[in-house]
N, C-alpha and C. Protein backbone atom coordinates (compact mmCIF):
# COMPACT_ATOMS: atom_id res chain seq x y z
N UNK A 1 26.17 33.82 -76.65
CA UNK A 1 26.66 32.77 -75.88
C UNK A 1 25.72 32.47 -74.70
N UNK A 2 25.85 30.85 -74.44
CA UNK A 2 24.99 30.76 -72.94
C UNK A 2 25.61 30.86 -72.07
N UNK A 3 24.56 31.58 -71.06
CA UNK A 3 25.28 31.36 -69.65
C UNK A 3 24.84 29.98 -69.21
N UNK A 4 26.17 29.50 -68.45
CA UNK A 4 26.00 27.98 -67.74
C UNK A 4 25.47 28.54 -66.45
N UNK A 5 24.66 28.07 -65.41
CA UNK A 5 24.32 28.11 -64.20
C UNK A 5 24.99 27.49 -63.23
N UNK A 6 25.66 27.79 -62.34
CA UNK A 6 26.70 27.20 -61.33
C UNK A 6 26.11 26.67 -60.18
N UNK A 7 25.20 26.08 -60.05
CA UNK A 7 24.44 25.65 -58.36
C UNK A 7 23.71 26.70 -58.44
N UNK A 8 23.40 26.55 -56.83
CA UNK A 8 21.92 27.65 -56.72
C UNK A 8 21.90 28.88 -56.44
N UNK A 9 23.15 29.20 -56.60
CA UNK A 9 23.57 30.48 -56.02
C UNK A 9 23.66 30.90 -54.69
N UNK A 10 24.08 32.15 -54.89
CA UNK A 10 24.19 32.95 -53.04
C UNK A 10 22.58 32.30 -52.15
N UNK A 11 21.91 32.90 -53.06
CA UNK A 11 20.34 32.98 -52.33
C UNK A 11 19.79 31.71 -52.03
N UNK A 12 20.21 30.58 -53.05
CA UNK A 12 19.60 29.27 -52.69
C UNK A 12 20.66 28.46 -51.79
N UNK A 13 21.64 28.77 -51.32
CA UNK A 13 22.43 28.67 -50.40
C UNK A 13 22.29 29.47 -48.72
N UNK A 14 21.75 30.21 -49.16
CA UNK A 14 21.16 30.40 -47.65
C UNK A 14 19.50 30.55 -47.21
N UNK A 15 18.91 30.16 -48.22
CA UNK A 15 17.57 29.25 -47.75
C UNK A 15 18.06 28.28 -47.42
N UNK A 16 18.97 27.45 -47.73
CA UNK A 16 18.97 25.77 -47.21
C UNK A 16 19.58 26.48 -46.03
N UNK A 17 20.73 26.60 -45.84
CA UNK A 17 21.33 27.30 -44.28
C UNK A 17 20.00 28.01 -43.26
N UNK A 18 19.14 28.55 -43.69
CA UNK A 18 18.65 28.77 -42.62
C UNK A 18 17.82 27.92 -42.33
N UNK A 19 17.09 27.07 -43.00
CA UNK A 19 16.29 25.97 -42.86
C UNK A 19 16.61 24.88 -42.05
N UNK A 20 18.05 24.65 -42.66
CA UNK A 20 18.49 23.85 -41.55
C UNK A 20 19.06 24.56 -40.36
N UNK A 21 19.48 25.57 -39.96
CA UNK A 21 19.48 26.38 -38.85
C UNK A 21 18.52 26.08 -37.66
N UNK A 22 17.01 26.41 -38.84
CA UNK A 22 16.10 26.27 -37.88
C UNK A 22 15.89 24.88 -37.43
N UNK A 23 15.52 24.20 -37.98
CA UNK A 23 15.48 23.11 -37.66
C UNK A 23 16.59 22.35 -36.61
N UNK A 24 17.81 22.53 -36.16
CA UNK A 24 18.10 22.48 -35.67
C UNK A 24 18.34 22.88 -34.15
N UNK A 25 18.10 24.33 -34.19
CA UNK A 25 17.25 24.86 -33.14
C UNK A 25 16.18 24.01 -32.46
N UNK A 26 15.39 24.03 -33.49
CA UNK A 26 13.88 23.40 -33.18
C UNK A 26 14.48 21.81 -32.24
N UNK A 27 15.11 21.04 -32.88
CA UNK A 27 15.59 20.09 -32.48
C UNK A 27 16.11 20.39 -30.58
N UNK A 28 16.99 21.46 -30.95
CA UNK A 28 17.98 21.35 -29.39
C UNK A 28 16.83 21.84 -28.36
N UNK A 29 15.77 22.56 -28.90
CA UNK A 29 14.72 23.26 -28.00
C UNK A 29 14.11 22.09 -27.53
N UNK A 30 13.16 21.15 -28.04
CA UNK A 30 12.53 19.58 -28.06
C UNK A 30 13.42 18.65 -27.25
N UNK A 31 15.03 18.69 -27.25
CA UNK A 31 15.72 18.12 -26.85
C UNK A 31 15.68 18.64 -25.15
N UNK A 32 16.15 19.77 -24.84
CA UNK A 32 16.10 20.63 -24.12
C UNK A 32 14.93 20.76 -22.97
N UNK A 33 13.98 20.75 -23.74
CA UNK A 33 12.49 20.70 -22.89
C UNK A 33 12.44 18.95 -22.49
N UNK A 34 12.72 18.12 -23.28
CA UNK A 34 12.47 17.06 -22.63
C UNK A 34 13.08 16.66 -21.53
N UNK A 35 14.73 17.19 -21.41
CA UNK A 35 15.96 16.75 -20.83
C UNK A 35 14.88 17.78 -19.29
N UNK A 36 14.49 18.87 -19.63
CA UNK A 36 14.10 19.20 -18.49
C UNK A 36 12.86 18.72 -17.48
N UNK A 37 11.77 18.40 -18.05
CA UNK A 37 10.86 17.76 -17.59
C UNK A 37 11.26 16.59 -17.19
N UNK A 38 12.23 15.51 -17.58
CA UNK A 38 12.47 14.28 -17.18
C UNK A 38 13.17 14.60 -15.39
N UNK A 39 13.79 15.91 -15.53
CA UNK A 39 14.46 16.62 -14.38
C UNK A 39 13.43 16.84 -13.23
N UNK A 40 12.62 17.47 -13.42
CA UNK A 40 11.14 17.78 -12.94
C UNK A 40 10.58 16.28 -11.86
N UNK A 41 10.62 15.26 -13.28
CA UNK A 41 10.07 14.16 -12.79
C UNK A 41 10.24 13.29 -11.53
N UNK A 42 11.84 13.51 -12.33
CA UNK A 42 13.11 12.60 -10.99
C UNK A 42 12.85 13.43 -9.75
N UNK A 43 12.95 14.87 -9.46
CA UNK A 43 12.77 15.86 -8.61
C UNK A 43 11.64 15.07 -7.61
N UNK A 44 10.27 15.70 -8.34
CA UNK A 44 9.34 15.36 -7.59
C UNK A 44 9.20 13.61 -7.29
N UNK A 45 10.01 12.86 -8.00
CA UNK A 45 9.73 11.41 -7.37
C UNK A 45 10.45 11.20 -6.12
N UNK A 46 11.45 11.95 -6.46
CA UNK A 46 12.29 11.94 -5.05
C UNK A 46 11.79 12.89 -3.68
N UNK A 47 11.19 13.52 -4.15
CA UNK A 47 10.56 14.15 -2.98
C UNK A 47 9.07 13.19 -2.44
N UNK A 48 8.21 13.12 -3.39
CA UNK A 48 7.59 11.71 -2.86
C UNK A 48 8.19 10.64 -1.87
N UNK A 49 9.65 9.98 -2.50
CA UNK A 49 9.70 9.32 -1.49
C UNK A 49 10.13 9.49 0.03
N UNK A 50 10.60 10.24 0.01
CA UNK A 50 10.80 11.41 0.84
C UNK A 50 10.23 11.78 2.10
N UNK A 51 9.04 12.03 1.49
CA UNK A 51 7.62 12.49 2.30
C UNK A 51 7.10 11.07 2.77
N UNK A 52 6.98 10.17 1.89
CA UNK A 52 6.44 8.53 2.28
C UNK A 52 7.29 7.98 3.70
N UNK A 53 9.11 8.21 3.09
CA UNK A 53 9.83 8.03 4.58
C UNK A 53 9.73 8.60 5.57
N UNK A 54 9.29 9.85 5.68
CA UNK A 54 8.69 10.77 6.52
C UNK A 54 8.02 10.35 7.11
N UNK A 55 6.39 10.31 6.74
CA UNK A 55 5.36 9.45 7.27
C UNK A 55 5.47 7.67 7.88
N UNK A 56 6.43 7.12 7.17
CA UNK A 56 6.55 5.40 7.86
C UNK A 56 7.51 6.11 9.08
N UNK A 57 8.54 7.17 9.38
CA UNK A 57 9.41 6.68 10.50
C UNK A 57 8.06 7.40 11.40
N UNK A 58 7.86 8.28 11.43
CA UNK A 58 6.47 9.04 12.29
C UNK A 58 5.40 8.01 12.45
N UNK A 59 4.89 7.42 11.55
CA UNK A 59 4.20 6.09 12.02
C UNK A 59 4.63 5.11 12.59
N UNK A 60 5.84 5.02 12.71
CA UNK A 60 6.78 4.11 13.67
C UNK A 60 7.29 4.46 14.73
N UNK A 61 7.40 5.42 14.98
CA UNK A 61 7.49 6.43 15.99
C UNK A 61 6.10 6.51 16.87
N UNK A 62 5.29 6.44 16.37
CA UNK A 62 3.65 6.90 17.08
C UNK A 62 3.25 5.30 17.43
N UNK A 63 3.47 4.37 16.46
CA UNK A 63 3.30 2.99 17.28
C UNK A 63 4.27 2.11 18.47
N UNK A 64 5.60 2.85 18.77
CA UNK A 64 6.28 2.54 19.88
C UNK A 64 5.90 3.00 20.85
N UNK A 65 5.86 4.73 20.87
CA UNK A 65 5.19 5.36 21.93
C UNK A 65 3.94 4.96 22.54
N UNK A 66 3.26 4.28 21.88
CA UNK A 66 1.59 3.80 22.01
C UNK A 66 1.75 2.65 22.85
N UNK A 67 0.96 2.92 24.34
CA UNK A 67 1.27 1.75 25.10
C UNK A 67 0.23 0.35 24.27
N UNK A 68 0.72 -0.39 24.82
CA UNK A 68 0.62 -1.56 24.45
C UNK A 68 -1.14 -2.15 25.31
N UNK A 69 -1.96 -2.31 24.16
CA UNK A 69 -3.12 -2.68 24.29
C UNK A 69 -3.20 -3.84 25.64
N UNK A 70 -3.94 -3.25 26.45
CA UNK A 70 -4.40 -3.87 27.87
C UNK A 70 -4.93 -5.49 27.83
N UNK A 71 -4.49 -6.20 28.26
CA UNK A 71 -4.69 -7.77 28.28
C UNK A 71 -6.10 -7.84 28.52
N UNK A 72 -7.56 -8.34 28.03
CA UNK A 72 -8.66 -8.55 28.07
C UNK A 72 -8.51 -9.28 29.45
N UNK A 73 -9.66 -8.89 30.15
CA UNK A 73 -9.83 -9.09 31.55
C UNK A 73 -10.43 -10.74 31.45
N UNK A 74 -10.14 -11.64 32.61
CA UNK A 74 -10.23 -13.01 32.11
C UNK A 74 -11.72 -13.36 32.29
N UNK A 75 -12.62 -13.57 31.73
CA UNK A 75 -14.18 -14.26 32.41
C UNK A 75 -14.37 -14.09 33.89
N UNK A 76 -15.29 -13.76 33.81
CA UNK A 76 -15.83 -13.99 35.73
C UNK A 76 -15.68 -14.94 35.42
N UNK A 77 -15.52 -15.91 36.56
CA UNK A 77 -16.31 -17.44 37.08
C UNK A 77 -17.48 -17.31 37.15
N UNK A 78 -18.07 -18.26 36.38
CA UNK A 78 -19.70 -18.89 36.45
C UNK A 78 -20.14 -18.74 38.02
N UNK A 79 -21.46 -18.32 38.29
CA UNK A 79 -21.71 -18.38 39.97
C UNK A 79 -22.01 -19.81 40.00
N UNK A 80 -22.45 -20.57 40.65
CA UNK A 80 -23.43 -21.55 41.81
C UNK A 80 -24.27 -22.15 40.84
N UNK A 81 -24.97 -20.66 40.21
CA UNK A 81 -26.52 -21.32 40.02
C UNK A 81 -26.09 -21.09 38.42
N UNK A 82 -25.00 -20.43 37.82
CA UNK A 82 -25.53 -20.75 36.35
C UNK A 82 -24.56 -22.14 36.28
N UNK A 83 -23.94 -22.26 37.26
CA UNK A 83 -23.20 -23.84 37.24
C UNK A 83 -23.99 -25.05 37.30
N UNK A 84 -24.94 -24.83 37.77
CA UNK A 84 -26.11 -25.53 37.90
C UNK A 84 -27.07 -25.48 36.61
N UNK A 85 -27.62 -24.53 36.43
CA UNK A 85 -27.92 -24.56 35.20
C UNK A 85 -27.08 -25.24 33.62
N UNK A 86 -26.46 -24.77 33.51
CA UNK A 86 -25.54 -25.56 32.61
C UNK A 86 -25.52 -27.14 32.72
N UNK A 87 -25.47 -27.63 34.32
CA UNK A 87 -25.47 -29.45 34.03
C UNK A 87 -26.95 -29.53 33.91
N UNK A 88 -27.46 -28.52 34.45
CA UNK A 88 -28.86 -29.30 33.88
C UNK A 88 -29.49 -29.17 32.41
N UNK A 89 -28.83 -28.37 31.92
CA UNK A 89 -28.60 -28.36 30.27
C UNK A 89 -28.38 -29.15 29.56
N UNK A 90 -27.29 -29.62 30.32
CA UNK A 90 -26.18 -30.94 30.05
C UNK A 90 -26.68 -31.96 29.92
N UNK A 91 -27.46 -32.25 31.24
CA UNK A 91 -28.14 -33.35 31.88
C UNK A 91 -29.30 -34.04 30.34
N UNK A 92 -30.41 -32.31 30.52
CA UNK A 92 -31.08 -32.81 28.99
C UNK A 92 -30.80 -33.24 27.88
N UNK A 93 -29.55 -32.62 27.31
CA UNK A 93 -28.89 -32.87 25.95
C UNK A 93 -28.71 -34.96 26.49
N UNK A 94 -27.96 -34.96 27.13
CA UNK A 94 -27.96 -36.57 27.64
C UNK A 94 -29.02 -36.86 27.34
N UNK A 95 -30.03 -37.14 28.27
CA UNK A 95 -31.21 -38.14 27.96
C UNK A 95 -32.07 -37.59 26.93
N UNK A 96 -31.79 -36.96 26.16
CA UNK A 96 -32.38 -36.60 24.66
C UNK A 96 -31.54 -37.39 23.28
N UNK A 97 -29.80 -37.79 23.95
CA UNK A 97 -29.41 -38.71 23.00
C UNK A 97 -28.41 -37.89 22.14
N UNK A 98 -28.03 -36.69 22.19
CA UNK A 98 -27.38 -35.95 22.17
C UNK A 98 -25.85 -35.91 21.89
N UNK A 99 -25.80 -36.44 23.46
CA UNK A 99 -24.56 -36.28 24.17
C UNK A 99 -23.99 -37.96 24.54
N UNK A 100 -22.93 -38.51 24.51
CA UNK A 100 -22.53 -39.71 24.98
C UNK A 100 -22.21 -39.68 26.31
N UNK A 101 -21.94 -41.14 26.92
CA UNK A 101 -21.63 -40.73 28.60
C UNK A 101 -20.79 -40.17 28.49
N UNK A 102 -19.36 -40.32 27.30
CA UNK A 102 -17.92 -40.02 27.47
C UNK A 102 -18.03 -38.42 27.66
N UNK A 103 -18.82 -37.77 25.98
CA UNK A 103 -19.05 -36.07 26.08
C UNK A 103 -19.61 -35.68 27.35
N UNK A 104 -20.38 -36.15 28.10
CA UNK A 104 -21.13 -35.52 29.25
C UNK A 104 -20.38 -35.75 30.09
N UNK A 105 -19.30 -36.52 30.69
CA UNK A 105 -18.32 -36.59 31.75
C UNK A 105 -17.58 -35.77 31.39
N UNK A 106 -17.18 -35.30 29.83
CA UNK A 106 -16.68 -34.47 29.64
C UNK A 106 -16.77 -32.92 30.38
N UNK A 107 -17.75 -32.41 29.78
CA UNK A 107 -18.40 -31.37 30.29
C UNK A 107 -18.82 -30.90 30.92
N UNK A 108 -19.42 -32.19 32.04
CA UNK A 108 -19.57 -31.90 33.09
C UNK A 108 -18.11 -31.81 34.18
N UNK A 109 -16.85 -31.87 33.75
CA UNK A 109 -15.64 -31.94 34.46
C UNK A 109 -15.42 -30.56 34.14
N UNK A 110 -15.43 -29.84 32.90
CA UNK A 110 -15.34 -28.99 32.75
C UNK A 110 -16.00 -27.57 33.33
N UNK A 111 -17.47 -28.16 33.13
CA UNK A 111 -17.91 -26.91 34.31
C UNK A 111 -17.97 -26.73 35.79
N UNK A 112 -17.55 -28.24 36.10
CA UNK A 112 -17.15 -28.38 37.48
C UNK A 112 -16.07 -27.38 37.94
N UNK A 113 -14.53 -27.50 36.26
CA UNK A 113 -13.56 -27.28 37.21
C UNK A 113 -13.41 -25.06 37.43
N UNK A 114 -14.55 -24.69 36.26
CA UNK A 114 -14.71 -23.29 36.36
C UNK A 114 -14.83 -22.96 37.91
């Protein structure tokens, strides 16, 4: 008489079981490591910003305390003689054609009123 064969037996029943065992493992480990590094990531991004807010209130802090840049001191007044000089600057640009009467009354009011 033949024997009929019933499935794969004991033994080919737990090759597939452990195969997929492993593999599943393998899976939750991959799963696992990623879930953690993404942890890692968020971590250190948040500490970045962190440190960035750190540094802007301290830089905001160090530019209040910081007196306030000194108003540039205004021009001497022109003396006498470079007042003089200048219309006679003036004077040339004029009769060189330069300058119109209007610009030269101009300018010359102007260095008058220094």
């Amino acid at each position: 008489m033949l024997r009929r064969r019933r499935g794969m037996g004991l033994l080919g029943a737990a090759a597939v079981g452990g195969v997929a065992y492993a593999a599943g493992n393998k899976y939750a480990n991959n799963r696992n490591a990623e879930q953690d590094q993404n942890e890692q990531i968020a971590y250190l991004q948040a500490q970045q910003a962190e440190q960035a807010r750190q540094a802007q209130a301290a830089q905001m802090q160090q530019q209040a305390a910081a007196p306030a840049p000194a108003a540039p001191a205004p021009p001497a007044a022109p003396s006498m003689d470079e007042k003089i000089a200048q219309l006679q600057d003036l004077a040339s640009l004029k009769t060189a054609g330069v300058l119109t009467d209007e610009e030269f009354a101009a300018q010359k009011a102007r260095i008058l009123a220094q």
